[in-house]
Protein backbone atom coordinates (compact mmCIF):
# COMPACT_ATOMS: atom_id res chain seq x y z
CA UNK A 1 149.74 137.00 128.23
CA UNK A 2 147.08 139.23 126.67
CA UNK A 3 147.70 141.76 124.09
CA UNK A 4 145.64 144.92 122.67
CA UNK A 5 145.03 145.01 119.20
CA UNK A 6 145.58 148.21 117.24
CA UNK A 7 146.54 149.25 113.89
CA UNK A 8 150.02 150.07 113.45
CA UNK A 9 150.60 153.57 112.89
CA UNK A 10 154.38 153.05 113.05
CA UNK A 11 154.82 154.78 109.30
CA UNK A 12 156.39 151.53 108.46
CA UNK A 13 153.46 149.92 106.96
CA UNK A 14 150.47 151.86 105.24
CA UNK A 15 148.41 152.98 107.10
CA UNK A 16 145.07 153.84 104.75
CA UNK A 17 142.44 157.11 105.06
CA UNK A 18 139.02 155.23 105.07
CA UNK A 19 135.24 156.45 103.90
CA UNK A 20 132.46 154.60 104.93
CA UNK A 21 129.63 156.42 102.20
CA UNK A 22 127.90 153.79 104.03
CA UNK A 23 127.79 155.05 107.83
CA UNK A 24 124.35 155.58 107.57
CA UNK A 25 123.08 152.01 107.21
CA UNK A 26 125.30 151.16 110.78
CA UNK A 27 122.59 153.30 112.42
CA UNK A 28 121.66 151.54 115.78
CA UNK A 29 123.70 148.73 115.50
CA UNK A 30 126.11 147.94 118.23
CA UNK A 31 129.14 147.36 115.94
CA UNK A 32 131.16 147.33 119.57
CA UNK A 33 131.65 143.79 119.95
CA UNK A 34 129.86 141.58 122.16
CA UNK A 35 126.67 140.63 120.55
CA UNK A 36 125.76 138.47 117.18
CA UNK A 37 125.13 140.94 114.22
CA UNK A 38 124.03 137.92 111.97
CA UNK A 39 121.35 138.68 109.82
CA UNK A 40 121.12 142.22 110.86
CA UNK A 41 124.59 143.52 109.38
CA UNK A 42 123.79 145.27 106.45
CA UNK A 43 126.10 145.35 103.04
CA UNK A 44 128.50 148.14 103.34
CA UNK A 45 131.46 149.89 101.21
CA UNK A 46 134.33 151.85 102.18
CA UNK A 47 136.87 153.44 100.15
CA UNK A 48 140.62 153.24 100.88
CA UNK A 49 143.01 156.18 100.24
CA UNK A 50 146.92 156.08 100.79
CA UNK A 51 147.79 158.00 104.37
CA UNK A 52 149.99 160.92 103.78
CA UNK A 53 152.40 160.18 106.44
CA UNK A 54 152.53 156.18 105.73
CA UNK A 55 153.49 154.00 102.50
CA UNK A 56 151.11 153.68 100.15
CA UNK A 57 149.19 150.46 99.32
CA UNK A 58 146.75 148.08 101.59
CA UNK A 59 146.82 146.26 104.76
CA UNK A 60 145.15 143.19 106.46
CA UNK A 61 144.13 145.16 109.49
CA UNK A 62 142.49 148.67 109.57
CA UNK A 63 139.35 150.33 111.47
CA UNK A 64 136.65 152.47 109.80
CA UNK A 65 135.08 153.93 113.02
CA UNK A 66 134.50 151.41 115.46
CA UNK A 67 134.43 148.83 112.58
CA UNK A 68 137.57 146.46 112.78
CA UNK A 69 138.50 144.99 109.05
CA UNK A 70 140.39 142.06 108.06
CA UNK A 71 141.52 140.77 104.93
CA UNK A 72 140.83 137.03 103.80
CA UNK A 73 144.36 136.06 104.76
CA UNK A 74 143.64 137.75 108.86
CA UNK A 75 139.82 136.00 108.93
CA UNK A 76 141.46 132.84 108.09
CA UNK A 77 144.30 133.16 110.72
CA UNK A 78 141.83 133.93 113.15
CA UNK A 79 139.51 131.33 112.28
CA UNK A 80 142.10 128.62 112.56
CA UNK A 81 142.43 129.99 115.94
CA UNK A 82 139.19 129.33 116.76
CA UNK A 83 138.16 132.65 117.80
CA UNK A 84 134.77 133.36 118.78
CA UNK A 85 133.94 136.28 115.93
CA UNK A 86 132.13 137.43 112.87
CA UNK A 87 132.68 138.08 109.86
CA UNK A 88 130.80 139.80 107.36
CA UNK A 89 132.23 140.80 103.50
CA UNK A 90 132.92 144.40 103.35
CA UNK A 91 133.43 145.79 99.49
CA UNK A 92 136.16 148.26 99.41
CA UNK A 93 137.70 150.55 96.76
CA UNK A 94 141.03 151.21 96.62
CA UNK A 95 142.36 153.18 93.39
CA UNK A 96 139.17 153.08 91.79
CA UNK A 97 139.72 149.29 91.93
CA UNK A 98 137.03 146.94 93.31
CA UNK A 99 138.55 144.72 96.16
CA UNK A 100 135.83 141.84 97.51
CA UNK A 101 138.13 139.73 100.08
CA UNK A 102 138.12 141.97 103.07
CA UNK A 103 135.54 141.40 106.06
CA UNK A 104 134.23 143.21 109.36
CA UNK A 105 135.25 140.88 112.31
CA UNK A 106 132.78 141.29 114.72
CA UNK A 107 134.05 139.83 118.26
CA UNK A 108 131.57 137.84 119.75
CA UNK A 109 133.17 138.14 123.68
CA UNK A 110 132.87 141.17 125.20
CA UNK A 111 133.55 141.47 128.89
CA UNK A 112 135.17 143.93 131.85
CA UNK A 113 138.84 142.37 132.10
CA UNK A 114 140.67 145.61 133.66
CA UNK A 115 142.44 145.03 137.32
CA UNK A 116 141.08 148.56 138.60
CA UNK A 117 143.07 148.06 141.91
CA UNK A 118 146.09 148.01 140.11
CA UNK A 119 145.25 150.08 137.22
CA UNK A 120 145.66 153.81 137.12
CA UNK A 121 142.38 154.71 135.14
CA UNK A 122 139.26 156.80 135.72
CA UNK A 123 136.05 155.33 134.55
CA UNK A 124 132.63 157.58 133.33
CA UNK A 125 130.64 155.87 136.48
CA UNK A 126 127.50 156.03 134.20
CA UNK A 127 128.78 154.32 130.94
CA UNK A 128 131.46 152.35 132.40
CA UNK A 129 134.15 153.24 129.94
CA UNK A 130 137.53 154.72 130.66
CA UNK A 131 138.08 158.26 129.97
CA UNK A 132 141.49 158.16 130.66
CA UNK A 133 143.99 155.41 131.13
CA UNK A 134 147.66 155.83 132.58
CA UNK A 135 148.86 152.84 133.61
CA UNK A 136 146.54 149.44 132.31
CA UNK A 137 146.93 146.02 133.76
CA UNK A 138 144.41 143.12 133.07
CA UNK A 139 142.87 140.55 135.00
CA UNK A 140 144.10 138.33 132.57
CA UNK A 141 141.98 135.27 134.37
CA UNK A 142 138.97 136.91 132.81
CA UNK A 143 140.26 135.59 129.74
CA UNK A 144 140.22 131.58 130.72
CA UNK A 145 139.17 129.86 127.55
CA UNK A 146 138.90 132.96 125.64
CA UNK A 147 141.87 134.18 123.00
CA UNK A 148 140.13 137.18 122.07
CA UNK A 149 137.63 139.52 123.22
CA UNK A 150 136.69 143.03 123.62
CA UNK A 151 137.87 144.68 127.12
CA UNK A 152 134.90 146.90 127.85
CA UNK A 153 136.50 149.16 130.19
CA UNK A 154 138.48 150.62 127.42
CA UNK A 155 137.03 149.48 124.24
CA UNK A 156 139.84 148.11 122.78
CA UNK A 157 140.46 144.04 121.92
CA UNK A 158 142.75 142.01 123.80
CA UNK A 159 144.18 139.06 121.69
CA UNK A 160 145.75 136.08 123.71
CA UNK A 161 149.73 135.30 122.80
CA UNK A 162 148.94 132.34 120.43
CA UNK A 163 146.83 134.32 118.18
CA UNK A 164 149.65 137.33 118.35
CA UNK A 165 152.26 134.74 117.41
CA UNK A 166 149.80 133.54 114.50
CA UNK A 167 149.25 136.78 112.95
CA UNK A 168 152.99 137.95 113.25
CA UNK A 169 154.40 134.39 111.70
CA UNK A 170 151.72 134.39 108.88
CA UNK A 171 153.42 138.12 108.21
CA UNK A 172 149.91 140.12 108.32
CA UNK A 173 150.15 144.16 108.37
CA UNK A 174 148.60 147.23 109.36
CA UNK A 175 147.88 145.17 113.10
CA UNK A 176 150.18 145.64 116.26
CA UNK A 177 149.95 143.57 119.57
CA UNK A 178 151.19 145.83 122.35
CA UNK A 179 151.20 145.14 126.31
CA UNK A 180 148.36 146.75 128.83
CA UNK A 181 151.01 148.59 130.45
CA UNK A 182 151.50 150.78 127.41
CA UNK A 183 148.21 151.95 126.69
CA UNK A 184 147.56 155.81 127.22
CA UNK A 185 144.71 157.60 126.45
């Protein structure tokens, strides 16, 4: 089965505020998924501050924009997996403290993976994207050979079950693996 990845918002794990005082340099860059960035992604910083409705302290999974970060620990998970991603070092501050083992994973799969005939979504006809989705299923064939990959319907990353099963066991935070069928937007 095929997951979506998001951050967990729960209020069980933090769940950190993040600047990028670097958002300029992403200018023109399709940070979306789906094409190499090597040798064009630039050196970027982000500062980390505790959520107000979460714990504080740090996770291994959190987005700055469109950017998906992983710690060390997540980047080697996924690259025991084999994924087909990216990774480029991110520096981040949290507490005025200099933290150099997190990365941007850039997926290198991108592809259109939604069943429409048995999905309840509307698409913009022009860009492709969903504006809204109320009920999601996958054509999860789209994924043969492929354990992770951005859904470009909806912009969000499915994650095959073995990868899921990796992350949970290794006991990574701040990520959630939640069925299609629950996605609303």
């Amino acid at each position: 089965m095929i997951r979506i990845l998001q951050a967990d918002t729960s209020g069980n794990v933090p769940f950190p505020n993040v600047q990028n005082p670097t958002l300029s340099k992403l200018h023109g860059l399709l940070t979306i998924g789906g094409s190499s960035l090597a040798g064009v992604f630039p050196d970027i910083s982000l500062i980390l501050k505790d959520g107000y409705e979460s714990p504080p302290g740090l996770v291994d999974y959190f987005q700055a924009g469109l950017l998906h970060v992983v710690s060390s620990k997540l980047k080697d998970i996924l690259q025991s997996m084999n994924v087909e991603v990216e990774f480029f070092p991110v520096l981040v501050f949290y507490r005025n403290e200099r933290l150099d083992h997190y990365f941007v994973a850039n997926p290198l799969k991108r592809f259109d993976a939604v069943d429409r005939k048995a999905s309840d979504i509307e698409i913009d006809d022009e860009l492709g994207d969903a504006l809204s989705v109320r009920h999601l299923v996958l054509d999860e064939s789209r994924f043969f050979g492929t354990c992770l990959a951005v859904i470009s319907e909806i912009q969000r990353i499915g994650v095959a079950d073995e990868v899921c099963t990796a992350v949970a066991a290794a006991g990574c935070t701040g990520c959630t693996f939640v069925e299609p069928a629950t996605v609303r937007y």
